[in-house]
Protein backbone atom coordinates (compact mmCIF):
# COMPACT_ATOMS: atom_id res chain seq x y z
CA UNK A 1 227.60 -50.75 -73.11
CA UNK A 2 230.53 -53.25 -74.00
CA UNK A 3 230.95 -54.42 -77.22
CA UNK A 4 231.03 -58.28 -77.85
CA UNK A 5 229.55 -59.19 -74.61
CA UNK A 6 225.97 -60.27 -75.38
CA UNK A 7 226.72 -60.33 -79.26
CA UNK A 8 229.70 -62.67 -79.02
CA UNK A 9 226.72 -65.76 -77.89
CA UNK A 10 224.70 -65.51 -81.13
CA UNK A 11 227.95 -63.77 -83.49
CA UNK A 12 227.98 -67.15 -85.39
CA UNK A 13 224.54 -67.79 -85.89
CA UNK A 14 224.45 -64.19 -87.24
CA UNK A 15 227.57 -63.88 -89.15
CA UNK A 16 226.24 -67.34 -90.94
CA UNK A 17 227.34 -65.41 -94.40
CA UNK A 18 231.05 -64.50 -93.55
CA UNK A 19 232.88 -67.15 -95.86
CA UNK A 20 235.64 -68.07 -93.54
CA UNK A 21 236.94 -71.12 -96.12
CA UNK A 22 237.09 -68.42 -98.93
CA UNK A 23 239.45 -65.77 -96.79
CA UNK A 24 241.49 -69.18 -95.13
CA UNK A 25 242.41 -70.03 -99.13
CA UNK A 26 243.68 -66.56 -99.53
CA UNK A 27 245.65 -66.37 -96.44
CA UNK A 28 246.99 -69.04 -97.43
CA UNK A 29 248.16 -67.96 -100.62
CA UNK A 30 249.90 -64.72 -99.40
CA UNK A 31 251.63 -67.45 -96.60
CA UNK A 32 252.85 -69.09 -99.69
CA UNK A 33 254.23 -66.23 -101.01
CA UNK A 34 256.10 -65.01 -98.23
CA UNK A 35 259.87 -64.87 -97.82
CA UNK A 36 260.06 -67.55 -95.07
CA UNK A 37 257.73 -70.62 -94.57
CA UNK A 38 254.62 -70.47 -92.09
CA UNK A 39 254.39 -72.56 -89.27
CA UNK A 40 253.25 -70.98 -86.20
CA UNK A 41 250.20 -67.89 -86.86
CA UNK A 42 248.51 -65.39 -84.93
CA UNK A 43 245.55 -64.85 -85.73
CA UNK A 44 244.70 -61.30 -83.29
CA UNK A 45 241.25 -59.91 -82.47
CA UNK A 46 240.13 -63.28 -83.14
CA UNK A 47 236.68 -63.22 -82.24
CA UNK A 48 235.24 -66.57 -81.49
CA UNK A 49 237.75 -68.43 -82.99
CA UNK A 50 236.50 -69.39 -86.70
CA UNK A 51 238.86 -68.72 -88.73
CA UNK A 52 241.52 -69.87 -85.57
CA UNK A 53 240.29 -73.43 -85.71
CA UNK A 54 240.03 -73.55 -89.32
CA UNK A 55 243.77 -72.38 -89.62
CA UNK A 56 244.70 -75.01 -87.28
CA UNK A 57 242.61 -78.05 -89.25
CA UNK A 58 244.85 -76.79 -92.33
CA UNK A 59 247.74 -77.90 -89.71
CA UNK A 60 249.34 -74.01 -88.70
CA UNK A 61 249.88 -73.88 -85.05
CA UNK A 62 248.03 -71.10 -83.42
CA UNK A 63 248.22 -68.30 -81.25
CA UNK A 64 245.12 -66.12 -80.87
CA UNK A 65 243.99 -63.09 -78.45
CA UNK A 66 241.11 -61.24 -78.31
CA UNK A 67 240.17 -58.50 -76.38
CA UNK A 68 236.36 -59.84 -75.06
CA UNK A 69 236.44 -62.76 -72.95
CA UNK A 70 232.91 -63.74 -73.84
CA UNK A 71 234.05 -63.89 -77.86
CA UNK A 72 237.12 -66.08 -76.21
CA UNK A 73 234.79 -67.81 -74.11
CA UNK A 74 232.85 -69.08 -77.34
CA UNK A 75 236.33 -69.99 -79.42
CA UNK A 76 237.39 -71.89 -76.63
CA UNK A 77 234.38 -73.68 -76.28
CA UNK A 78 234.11 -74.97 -79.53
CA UNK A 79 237.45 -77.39 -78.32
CA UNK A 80 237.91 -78.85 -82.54
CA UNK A 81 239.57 -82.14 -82.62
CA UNK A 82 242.76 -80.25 -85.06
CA UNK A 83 244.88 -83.69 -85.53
CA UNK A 84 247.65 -81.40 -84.31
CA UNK A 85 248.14 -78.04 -81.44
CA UNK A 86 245.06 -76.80 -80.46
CA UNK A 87 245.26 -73.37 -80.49
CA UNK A 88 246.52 -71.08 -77.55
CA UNK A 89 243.65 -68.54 -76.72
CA UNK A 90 244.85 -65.57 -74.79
CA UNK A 91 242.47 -62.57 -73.25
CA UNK A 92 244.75 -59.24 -74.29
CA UNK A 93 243.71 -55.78 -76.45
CA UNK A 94 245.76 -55.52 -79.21
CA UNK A 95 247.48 -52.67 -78.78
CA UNK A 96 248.52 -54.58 -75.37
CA UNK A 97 249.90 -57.64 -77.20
CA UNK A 98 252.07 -59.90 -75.14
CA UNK A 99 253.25 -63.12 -76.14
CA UNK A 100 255.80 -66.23 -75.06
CA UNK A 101 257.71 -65.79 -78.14
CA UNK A 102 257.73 -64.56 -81.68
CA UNK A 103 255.56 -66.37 -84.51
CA UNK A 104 256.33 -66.98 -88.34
CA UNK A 105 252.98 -64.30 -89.49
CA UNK A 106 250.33 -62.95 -87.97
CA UNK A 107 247.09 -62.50 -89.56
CA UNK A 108 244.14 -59.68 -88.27
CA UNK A 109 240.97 -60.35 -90.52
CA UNK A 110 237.14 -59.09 -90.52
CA UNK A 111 238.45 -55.37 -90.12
CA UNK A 112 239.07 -55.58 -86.55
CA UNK A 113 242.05 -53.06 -86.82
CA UNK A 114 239.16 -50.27 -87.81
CA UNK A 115 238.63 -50.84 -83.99
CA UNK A 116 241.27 -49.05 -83.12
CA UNK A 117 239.76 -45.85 -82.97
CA UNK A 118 242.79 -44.09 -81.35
CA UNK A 119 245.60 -43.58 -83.85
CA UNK A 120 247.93 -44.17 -80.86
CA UNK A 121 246.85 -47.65 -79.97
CA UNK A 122 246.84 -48.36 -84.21
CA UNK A 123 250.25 -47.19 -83.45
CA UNK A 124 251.14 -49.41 -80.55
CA UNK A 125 249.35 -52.33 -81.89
CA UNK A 126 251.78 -52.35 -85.01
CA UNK A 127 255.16 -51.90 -83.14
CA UNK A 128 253.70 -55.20 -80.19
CA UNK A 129 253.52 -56.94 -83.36
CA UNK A 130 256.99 -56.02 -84.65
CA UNK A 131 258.35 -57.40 -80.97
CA UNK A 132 256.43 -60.71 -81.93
CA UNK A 133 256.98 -61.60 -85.25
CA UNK A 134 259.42 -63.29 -86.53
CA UNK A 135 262.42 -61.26 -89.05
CA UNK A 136 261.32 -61.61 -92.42
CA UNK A 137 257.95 -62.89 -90.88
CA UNK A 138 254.36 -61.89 -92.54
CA UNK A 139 251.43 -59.47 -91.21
CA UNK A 140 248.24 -59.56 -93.20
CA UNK A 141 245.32 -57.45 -92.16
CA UNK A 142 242.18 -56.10 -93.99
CA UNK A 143 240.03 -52.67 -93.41
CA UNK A 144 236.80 -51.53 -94.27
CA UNK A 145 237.28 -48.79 -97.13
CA UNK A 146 235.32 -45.03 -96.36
CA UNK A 147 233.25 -46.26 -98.91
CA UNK A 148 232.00 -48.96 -97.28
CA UNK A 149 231.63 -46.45 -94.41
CA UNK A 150 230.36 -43.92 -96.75
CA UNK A 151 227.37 -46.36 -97.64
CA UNK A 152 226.60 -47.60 -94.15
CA UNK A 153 226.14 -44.31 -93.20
CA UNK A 154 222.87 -43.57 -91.81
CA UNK A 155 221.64 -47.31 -92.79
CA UNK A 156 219.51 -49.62 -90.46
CA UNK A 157 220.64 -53.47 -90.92
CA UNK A 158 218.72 -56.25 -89.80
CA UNK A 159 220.27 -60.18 -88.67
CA UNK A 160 217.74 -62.41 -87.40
CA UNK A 161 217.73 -66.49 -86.78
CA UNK A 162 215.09 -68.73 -85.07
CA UNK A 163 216.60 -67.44 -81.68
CA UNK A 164 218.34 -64.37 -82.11
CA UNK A 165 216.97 -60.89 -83.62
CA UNK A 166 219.34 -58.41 -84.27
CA UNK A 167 219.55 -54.63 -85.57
CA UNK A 168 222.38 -52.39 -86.25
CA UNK A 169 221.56 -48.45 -86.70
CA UNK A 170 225.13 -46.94 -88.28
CA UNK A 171 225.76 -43.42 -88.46
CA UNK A 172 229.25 -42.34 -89.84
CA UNK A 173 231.40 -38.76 -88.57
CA UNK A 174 234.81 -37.64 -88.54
CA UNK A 175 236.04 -40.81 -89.81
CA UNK A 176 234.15 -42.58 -87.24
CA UNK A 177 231.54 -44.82 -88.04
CA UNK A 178 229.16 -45.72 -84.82
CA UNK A 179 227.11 -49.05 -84.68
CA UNK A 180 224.50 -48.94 -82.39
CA UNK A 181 223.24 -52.26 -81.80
CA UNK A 182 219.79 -53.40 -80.35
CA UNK A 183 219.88 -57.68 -79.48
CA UNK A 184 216.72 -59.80 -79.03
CA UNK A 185 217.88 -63.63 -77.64
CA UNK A 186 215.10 -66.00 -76.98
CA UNK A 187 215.15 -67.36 -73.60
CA UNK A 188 212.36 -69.83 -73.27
CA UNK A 189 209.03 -68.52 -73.80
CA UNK A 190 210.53 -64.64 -73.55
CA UNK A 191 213.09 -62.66 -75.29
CA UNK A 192 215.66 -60.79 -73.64
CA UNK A 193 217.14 -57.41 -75.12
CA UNK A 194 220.31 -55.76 -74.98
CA UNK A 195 222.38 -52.52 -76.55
CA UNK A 196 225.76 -52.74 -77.52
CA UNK A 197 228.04 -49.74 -78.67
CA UNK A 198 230.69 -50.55 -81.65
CA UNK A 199 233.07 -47.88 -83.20
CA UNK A 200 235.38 -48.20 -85.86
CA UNK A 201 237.69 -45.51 -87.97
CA UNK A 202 238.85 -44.97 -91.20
CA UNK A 203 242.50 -44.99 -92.10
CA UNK A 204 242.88 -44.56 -95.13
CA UNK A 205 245.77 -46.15 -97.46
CA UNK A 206 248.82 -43.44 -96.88
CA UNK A 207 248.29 -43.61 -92.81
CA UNK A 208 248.81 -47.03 -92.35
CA UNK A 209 251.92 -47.40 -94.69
CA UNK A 210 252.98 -44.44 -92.65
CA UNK A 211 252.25 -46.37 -89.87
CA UNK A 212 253.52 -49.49 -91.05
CA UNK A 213 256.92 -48.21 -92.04
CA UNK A 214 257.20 -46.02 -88.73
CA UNK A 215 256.73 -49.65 -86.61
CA UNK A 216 259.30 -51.37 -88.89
CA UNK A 217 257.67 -53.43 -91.27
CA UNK A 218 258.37 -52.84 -95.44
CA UNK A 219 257.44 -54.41 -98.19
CA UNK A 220 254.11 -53.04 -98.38
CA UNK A 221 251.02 -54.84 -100.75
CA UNK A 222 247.85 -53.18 -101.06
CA UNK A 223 245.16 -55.81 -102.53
CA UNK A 224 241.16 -55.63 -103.45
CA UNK A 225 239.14 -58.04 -101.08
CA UNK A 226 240.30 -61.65 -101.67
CA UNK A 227 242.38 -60.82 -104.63
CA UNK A 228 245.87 -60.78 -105.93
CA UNK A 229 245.73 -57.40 -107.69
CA UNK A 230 245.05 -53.79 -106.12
CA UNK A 231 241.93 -52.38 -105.01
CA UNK A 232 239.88 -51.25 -107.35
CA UNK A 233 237.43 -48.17 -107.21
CA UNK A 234 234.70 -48.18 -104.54
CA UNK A 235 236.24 -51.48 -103.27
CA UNK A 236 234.42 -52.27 -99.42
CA UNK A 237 237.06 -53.89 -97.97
CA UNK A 238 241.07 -54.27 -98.64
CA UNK A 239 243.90 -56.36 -97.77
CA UNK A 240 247.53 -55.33 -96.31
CA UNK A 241 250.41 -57.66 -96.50
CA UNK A 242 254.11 -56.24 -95.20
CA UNK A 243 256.83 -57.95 -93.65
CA UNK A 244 258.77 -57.65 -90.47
CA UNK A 245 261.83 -56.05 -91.52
């Protein structure tokens, strides 16, 4: 089973609740508070492109890579009329990251990172970033917390729209936490099912400044989910934001 390949066609009818304009504001206020201005973004693991094209409406030129072609297929797809450069969409993992040259910040949002359930590819992920962003340049990435993890653990969720029925069974081990996912598309008079696998795993706060300082970034900020102060306790998700030393 491969993630993302018969989710990615109903991900935005399902994920109707993420609120992309919300998390663009705040990006945009750590971008403001970086060292150098933003021009030119990543956005990696980019899914099907929503917070991509909203980036680029706000007027940043952008670079985004995902590792599913049918998420890619979908962001590409949705072809936005920016008033500026459309995005580039490129098909690469992460910890494979390969670009034309080096870009002002990079951004890595929805906890996408917890994908990375090798510590080596976390590892190689961070230093192909280092290669492409620019000195003094900004990462910003978020993670699910092991309380979130803690929570989901054992949990049956449930997504459904007019066409699309959806059901996630989560179990969470070993710092792993294991989606199985069961998807119901209407096709006409019939539905048509199919199982996806998704794993993520925990890092917790010391491992990826470890890992952050080890790949050359510094200036480490830890923040609570959307805000400008730290996390606080039993916070679900947090934000990173380092620089490219």
């Amino acid at each position: 089973m491969n993630s993302y390949r018969q989710l990615a066609f109903s991900y935005d009818e399902l994920t109707g609740d993420v609120a992309y304009e919300r998390r663009a504001d705040y990006l945009e206020k750590l971008f403001r508070r970086a060292a150098m201005p933003v021009h030119t973004v990543l956005d990696l693991a980019c899914g099907t492109g929503s917070m991509t094209w909203l980036l680029a409406r706000r007027g940043y030129e952008m670079i985004a890579v995902d590792g599913s072609a049918d998420m890619l297929a979908v962001a590409m797809a949705k072809a936005e009329d920016v008033g500026g450069e459309a995005p580039i969409f490129l098909h690469q993992s992460m910890h494979r990251l390969d670009l034309y040259g080096t870009v002002d910040a990079a951004v890595c949002c929805l906890d996408s990172l917890n994908y990375l359930t090798r510590p080596d590819d976390l590892r190689r992920t961070l230093e192909r970033l280092r290669l492409f962003i620019a000195p003094g340049g900004l990462l910003v990435f978020d993670v699910n917390t092991e309380e979130k993890f803690r929570m989901m653990d054992g949990q049956v969720f449930l997504d459904e729209t007019e066409d699309a029925y959806c059901i996630w069974r989560t179990a969470y081990r070993r710092r792993i936490c294991t989606y199985h996912v069961d998807l119901f598309r209407r096709c006409g008079a019939l539905w048509h099912r199919s199982e996806e696998l998704h794993r993520q795993r925990y890092y917790d706060r010391q491992e990826l400044c470890d890992a952050l300082a080890a790949a050359g970034f510094g200036r480490v900020r830890v923040y609570g989910d959307c805000r400008m102060r730290p996390p606080r306790q039993g916070e679900q998700r947090v934000y990173f934001s380092c620089v490219r030393l």
